[in-house]
N, C-alpha and C. Protein backbone atom coordinates (compact mmCIF):
# COMPACT_ATOMS: atom_id res chain seq x y z
N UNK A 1 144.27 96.50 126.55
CA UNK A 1 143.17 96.20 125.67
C UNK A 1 142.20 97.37 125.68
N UNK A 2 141.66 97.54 124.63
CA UNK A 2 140.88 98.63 124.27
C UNK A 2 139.29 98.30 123.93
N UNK A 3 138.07 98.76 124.77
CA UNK A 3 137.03 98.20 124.36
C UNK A 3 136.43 99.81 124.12
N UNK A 4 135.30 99.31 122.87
CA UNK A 4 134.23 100.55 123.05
C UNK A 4 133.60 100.42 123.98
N UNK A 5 132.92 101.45 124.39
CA UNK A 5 131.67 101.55 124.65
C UNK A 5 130.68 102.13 124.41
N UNK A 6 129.68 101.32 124.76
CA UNK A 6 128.17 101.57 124.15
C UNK A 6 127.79 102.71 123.58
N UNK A 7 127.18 102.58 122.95
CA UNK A 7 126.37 104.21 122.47
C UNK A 7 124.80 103.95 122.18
N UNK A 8 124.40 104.80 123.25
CA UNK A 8 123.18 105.05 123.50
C UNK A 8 122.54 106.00 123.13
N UNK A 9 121.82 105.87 121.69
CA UNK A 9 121.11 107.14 121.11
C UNK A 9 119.31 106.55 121.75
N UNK A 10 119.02 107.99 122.17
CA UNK A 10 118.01 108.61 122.51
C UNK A 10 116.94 109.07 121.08
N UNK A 11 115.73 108.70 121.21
CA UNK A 11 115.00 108.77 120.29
C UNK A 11 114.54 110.39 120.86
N UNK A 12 114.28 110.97 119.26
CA UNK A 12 113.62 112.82 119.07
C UNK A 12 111.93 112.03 119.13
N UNK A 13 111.49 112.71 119.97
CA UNK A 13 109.78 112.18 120.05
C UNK A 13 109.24 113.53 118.83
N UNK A 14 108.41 113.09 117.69
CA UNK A 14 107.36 114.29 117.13
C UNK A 14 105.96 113.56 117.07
N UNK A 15 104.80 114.53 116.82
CA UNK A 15 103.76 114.14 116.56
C UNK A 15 103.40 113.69 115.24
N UNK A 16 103.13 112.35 114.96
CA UNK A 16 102.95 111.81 113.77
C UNK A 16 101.23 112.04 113.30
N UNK A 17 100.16 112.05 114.03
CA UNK A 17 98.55 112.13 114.25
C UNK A 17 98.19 112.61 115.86
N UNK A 18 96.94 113.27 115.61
CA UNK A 18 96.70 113.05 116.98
C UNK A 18 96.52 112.17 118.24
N UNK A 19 97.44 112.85 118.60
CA UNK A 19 98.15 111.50 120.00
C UNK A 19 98.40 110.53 119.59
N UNK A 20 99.15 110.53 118.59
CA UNK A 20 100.13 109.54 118.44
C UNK A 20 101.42 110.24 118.14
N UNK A 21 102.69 109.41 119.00
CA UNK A 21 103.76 109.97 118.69
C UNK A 21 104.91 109.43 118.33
N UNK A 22 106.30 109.18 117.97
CA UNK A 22 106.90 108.27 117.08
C UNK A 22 107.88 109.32 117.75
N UNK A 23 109.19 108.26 118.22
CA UNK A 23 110.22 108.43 119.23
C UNK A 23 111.24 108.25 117.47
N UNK A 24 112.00 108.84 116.73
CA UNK A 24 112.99 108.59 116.13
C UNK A 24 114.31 108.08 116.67
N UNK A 25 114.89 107.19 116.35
CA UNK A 25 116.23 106.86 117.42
C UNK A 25 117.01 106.99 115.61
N UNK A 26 117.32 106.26 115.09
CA UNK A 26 117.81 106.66 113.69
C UNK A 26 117.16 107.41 112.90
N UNK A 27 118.08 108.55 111.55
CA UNK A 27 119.15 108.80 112.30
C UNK A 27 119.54 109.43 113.05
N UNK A 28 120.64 109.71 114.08
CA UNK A 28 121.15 110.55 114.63
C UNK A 28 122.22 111.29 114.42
N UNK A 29 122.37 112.46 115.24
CA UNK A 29 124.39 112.55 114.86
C UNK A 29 125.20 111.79 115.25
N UNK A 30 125.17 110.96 116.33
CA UNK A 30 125.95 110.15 116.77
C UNK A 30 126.04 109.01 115.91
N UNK A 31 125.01 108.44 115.16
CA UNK A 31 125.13 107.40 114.42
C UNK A 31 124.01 107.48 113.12
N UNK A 32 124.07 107.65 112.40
CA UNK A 32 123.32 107.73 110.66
C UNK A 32 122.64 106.54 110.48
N UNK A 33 123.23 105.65 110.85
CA UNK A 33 122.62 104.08 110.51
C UNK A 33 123.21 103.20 111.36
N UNK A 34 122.75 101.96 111.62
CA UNK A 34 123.07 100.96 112.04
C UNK A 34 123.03 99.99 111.03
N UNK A 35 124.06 99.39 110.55
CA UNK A 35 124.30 98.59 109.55
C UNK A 35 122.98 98.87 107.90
N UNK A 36 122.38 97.98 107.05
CA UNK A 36 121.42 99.01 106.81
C UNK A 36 120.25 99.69 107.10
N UNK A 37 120.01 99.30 108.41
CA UNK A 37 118.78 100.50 108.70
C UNK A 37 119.04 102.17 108.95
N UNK A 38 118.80 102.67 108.26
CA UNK A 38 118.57 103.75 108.06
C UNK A 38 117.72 105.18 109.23
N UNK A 39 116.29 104.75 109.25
CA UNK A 39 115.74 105.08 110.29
C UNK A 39 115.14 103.86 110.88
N UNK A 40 115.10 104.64 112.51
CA UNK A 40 114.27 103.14 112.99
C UNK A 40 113.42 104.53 114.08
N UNK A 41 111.75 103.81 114.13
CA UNK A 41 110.64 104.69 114.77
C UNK A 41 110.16 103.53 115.61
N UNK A 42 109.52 104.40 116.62
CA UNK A 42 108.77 103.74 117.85
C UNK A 42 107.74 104.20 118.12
N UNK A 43 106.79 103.83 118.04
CA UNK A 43 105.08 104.37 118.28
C UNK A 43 104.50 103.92 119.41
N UNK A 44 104.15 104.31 120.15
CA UNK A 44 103.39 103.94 121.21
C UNK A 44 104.57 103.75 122.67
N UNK A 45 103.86 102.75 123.03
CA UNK A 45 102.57 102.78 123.40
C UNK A 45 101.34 102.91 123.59
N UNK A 46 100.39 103.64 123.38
CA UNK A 46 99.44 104.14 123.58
C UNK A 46 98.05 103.93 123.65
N UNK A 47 97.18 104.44 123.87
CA UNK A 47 95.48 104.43 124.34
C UNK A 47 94.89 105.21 124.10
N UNK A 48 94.39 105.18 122.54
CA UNK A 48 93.80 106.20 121.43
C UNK A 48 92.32 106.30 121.94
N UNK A 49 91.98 107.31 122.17
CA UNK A 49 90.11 107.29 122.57
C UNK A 49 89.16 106.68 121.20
N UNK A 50 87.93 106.33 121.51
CA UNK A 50 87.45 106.08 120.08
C UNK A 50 87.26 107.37 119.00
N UNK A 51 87.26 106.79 117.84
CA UNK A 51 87.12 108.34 116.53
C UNK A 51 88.84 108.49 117.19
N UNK A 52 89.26 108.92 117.35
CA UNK A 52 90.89 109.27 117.19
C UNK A 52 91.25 109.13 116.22
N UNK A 53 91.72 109.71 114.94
CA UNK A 53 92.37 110.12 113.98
C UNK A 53 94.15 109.62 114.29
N UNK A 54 94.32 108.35 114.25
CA UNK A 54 95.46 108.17 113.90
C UNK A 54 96.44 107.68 112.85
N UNK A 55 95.88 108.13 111.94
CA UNK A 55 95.74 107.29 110.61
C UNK A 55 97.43 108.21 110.01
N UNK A 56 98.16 107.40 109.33
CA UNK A 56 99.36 108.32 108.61
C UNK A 56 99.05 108.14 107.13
N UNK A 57 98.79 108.93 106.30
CA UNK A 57 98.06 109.50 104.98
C UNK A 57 99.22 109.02 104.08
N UNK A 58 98.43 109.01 102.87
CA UNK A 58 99.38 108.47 101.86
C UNK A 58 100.60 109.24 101.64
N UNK A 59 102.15 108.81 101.76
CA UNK A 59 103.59 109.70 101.26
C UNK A 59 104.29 108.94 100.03
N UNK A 60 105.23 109.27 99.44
CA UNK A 60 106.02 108.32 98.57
C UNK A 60 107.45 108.21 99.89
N UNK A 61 107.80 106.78 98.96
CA UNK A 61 109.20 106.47 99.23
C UNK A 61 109.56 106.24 97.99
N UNK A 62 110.98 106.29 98.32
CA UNK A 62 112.10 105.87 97.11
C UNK A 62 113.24 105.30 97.76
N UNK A 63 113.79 104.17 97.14
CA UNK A 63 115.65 103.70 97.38
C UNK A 63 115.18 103.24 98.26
N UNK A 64 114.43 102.67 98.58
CA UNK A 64 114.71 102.06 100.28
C UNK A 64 113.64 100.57 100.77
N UNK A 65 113.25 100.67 101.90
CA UNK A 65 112.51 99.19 102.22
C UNK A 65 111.90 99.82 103.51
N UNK A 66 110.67 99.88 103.92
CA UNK A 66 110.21 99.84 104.86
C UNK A 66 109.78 97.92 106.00
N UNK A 67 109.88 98.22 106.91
CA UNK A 67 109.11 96.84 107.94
C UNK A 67 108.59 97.86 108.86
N UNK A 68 107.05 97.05 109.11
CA UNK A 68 106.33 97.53 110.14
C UNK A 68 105.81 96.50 110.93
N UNK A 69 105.94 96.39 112.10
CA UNK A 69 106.16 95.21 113.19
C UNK A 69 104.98 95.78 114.15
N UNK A 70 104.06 95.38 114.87
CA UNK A 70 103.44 96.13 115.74
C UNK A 70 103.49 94.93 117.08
N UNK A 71 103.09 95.47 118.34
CA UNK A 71 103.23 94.63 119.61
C UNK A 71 101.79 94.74 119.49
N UNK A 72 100.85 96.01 119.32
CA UNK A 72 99.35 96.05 119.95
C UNK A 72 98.91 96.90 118.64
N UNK A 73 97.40 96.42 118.53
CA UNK A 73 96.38 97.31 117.70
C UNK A 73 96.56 96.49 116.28
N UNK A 74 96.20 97.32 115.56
CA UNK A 74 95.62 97.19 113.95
C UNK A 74 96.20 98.45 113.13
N UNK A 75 96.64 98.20 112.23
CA UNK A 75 96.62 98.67 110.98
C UNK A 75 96.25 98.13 109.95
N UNK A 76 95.97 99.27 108.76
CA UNK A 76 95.54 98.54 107.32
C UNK A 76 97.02 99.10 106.02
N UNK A 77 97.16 98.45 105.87
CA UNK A 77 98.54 99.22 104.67
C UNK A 77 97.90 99.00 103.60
N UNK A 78 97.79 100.37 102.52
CA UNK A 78 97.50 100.73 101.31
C UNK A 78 98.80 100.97 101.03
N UNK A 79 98.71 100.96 99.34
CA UNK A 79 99.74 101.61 98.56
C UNK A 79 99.42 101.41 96.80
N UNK A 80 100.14 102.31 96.09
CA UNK A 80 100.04 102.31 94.98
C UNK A 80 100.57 101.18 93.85
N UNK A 81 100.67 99.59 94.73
CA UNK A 81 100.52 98.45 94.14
C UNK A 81 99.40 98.18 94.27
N UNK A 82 98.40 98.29 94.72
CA UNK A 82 97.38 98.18 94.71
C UNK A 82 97.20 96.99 95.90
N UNK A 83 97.96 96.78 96.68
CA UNK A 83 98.04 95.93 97.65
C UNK A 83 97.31 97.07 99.09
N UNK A 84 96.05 96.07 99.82
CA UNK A 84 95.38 96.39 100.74
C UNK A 84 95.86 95.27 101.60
N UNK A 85 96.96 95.46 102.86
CA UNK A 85 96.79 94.38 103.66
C UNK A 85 96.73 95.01 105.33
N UNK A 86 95.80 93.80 105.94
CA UNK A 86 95.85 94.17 107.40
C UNK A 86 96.81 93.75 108.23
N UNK A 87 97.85 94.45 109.00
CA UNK A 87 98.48 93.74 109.90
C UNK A 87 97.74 94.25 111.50
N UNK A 88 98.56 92.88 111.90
CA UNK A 88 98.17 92.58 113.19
C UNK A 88 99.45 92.28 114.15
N UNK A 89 99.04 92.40 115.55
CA UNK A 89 100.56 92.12 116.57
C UNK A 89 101.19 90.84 116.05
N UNK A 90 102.20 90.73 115.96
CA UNK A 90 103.54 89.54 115.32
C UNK A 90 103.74 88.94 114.00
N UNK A 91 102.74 90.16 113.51
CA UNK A 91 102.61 90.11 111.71
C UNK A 91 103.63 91.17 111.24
N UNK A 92 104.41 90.99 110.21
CA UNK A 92 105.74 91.59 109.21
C UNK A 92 104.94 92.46 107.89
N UNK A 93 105.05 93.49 107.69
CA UNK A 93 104.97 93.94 106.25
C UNK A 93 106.06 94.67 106.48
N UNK A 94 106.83 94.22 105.06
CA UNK A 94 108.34 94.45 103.90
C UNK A 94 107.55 94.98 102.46
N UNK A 95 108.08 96.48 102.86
CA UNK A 95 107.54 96.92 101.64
C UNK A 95 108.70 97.49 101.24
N UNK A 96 109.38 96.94 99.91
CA UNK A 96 110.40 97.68 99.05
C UNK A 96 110.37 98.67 98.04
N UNK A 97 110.53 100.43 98.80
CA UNK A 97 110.25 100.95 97.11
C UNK A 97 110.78 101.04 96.41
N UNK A 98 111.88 100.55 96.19
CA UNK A 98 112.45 100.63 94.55
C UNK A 98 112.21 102.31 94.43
N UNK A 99 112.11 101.93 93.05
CA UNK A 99 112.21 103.52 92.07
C UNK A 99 111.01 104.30 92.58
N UNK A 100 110.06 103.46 93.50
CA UNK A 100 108.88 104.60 93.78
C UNK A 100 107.82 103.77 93.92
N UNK A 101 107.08 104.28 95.73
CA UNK A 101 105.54 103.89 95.21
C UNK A 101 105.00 104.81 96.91
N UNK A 102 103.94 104.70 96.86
CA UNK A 102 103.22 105.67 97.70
C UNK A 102 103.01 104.53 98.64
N UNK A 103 102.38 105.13 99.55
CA UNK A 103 101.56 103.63 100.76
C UNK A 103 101.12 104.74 101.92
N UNK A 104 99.97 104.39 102.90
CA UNK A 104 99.41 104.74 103.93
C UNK A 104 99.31 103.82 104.94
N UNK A 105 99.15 104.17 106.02
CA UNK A 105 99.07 102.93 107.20
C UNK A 105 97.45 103.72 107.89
N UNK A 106 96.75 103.13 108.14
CA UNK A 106 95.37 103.32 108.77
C UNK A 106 94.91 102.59 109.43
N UNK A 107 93.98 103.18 110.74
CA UNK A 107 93.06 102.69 111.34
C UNK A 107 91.82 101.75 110.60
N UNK A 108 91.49 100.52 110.87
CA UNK A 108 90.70 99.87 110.21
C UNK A 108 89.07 100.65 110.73
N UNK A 109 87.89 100.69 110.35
CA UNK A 109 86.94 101.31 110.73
C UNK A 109 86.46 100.52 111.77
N UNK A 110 86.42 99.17 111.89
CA UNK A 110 85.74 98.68 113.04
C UNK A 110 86.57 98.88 114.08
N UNK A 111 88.03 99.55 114.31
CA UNK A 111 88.92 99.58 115.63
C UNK A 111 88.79 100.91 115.97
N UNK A 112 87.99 101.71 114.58
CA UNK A 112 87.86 103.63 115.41
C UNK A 112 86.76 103.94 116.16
N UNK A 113 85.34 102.55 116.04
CA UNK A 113 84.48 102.89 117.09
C UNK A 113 84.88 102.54 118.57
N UNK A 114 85.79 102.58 118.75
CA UNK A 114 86.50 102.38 120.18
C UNK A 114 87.57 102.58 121.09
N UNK A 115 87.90 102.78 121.88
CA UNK A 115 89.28 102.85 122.30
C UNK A 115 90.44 101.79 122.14
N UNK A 116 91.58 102.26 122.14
CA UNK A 116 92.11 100.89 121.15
C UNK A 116 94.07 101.37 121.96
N UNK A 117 94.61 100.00 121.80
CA UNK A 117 95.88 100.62 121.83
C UNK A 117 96.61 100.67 120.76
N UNK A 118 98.05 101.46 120.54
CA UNK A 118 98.55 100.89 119.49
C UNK A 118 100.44 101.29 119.76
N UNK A 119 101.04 100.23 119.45
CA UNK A 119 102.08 100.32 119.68
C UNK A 119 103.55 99.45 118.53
N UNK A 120 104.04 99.96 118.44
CA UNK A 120 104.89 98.81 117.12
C UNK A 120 106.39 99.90 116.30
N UNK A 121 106.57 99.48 115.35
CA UNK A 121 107.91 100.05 115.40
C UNK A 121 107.66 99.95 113.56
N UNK A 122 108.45 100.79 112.72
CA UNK A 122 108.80 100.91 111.49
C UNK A 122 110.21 101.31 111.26
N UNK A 123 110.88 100.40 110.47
CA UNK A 123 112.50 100.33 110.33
C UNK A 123 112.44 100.71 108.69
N UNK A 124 113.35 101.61 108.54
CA UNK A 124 113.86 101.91 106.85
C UNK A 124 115.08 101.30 107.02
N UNK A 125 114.73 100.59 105.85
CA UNK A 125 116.37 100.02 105.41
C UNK A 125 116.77 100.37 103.90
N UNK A 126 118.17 100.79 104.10
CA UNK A 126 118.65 100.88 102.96
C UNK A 126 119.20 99.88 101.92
N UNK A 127 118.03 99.94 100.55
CA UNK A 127 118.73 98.91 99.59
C UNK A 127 120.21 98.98 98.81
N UNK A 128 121.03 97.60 98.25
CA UNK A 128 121.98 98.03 98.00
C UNK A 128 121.66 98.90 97.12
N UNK A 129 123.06 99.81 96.68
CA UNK A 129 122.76 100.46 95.24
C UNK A 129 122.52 100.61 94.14
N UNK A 130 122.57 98.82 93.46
CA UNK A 130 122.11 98.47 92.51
C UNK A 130 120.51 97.98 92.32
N UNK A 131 119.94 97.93 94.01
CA UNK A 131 118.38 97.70 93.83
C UNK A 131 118.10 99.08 94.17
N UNK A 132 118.25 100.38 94.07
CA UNK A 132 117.90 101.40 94.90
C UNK A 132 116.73 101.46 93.39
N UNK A 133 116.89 101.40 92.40
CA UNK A 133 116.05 101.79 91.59
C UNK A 133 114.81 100.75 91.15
N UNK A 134 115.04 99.49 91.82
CA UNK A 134 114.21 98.30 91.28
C UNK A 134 112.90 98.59 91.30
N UNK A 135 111.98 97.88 91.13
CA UNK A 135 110.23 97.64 90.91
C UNK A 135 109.99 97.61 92.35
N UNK A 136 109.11 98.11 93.01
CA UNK A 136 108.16 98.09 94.24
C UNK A 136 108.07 96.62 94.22
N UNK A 137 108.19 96.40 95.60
CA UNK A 137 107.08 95.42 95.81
C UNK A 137 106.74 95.31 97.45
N UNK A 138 105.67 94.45 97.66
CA UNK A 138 105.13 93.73 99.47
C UNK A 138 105.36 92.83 99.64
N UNK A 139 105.77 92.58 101.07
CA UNK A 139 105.56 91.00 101.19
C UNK A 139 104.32 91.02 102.82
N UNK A 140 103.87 90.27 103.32
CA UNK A 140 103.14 90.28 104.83
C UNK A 140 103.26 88.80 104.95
N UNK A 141 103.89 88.37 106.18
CA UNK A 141 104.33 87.41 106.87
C UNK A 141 103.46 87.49 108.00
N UNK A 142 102.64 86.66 107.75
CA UNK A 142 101.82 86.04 109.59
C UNK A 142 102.98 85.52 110.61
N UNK A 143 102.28 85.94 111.69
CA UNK A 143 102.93 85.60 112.85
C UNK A 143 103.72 84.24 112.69
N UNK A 144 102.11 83.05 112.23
CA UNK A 144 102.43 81.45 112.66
C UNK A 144 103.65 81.41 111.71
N UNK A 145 104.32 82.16 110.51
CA UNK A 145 105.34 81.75 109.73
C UNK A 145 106.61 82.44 109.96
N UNK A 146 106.53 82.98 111.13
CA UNK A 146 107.75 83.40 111.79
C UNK A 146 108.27 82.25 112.82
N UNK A 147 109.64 81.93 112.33
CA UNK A 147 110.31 80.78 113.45
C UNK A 147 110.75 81.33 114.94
N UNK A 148 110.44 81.07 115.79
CA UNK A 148 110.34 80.89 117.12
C UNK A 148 111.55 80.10 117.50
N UNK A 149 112.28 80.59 118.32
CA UNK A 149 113.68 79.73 118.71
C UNK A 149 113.90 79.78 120.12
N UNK A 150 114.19 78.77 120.74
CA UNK A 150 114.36 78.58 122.47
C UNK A 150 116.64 78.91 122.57
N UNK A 151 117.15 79.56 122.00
CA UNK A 151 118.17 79.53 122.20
C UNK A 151 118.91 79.15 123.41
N UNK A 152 118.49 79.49 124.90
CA UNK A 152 118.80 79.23 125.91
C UNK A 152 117.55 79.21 127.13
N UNK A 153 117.70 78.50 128.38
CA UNK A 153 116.74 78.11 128.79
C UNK A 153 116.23 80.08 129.19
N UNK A 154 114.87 79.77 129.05
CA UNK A 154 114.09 81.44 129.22
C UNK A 154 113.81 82.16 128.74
N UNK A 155 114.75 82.12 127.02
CA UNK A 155 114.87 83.10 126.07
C UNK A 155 114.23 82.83 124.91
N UNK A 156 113.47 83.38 124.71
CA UNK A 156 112.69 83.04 123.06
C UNK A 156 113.06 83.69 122.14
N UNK A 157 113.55 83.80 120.87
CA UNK A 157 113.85 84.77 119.98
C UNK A 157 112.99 84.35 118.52
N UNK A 158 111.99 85.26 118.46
CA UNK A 158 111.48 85.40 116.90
C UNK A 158 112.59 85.88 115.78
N UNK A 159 112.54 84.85 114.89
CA UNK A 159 113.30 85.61 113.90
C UNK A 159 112.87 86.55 112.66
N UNK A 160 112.69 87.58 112.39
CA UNK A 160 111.57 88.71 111.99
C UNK A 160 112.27 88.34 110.62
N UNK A 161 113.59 88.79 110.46
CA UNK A 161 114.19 88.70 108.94
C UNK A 161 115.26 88.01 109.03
N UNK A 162 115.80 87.55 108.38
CA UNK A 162 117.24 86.96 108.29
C UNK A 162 117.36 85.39 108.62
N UNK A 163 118.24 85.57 109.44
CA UNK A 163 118.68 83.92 109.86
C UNK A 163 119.05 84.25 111.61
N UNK A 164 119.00 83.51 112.39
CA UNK A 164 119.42 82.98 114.07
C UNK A 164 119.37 81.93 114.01
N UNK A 165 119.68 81.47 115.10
CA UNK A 165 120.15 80.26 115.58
C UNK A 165 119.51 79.16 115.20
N UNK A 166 119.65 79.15 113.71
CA UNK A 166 119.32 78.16 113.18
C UNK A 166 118.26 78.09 111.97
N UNK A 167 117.75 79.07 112.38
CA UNK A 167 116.26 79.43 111.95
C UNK A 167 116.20 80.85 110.88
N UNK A 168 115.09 80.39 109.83
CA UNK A 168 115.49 81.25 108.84
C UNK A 168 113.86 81.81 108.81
N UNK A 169 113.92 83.37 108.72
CA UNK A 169 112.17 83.88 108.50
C UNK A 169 112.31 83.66 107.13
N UNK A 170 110.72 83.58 106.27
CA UNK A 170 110.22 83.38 105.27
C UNK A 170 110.60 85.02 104.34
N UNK A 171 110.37 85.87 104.63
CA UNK A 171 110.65 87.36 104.85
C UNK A 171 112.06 87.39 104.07
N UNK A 172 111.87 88.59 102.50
CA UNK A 172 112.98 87.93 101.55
C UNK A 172 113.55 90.01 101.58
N UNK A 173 114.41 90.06 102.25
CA UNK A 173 115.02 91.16 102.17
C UNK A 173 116.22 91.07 101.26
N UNK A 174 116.20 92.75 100.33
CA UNK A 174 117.30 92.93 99.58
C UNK A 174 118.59 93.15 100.19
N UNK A 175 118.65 93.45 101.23
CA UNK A 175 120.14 93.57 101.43
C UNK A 175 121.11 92.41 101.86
N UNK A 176 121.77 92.55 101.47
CA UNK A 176 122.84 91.04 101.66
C UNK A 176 123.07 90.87 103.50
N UNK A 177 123.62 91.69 104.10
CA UNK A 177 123.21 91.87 105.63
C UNK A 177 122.56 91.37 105.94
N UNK A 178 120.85 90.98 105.55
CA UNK A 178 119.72 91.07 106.16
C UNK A 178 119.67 89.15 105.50
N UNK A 179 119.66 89.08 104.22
CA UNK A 179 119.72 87.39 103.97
C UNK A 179 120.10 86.59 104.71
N UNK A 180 119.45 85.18 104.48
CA UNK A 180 120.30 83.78 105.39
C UNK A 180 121.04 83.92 104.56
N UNK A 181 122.00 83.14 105.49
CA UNK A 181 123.27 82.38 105.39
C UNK A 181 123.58 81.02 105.21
């Protein structure tokens, strides 16, 4: 019998703002994607002094879907839907760009008079090819509307997108992969 084994890609750390830094694990050479995520980033940990400039400035996307998940801190997401939303730790924003739209992630002003942590993760996923060109859009999922599952005694599993053990998030991703079942 023949088993794989594991493959363990190592995230490229760069500087995204000052002192803040974002570990890339997708993609790599060893692996391009993991089913459709595309890239997947890791921020933090960290313990921004107050005034710290960690703000990531407005870019475009295209063809694709961003989620931004955070464990600690605040952000504010802008973008050129004209959608202003705040997330918070165990809050979801699914932003799909379609054919195109800009967006920024920022420090809210009442969290830069202080020291603050911030830590959380942003996944690109790739839409199929027939939505690569669709209309933008957001979605932001509060924590309380994420299902919570006791699968085995000790283990809690949030379900962020998709479907588990039983349980389906509210959270409406384009890729067929990512849908309940």
């Amino acid at each position: 019998s023949t088993s794989a084994s594991p493959l363990l890609l190592a995230g490229r750390t760069t500087e995204l703002a000052a002192g803040l830094t974002v570990r890339r694990v997708l993609p790599a050479a060893a692996r391009r994607a993991v089913g459709p995520f595309v890239f997947f980033d890791h921020f933090g940990p960290v313990t921004l002094p107050a005034g710290a400039d960690s703000d990531i400035g407005a870019h475009p996307h295209i063809g694709l879907a961003t989620v931004t998940w955070l464990f600690e801190g605040r952000l504010t997401h802008r973008d050129s839907l004209g959608t202003v939303q705040p997330i918070a730790p165990g809050e979801i924003n699914w932003m799909t760009a379609g054919h195109g739209v800009v967006h920024s992630e920022r420090t809210p002003p009442e969290e830069r008079v202080r020291p603050r942590r911030l830590h959380g993760l942003q996944l690109w996923v790739a839409l199929p090819p027939a939505l690569e060109a669709t209309d933008p859009a957001f979605q932001h999922v509060a924590s309380a509307e994420l299902p919570a599952v006791v699968p085995a005694a000790g283990v809690q599993v949030r379900v962020l997108v998709g479907s588990a053990f039983g349980a389906t998030s509210p959270v409406r991703p384009a890729s067929p992969r990512l849908a309940a079942r």
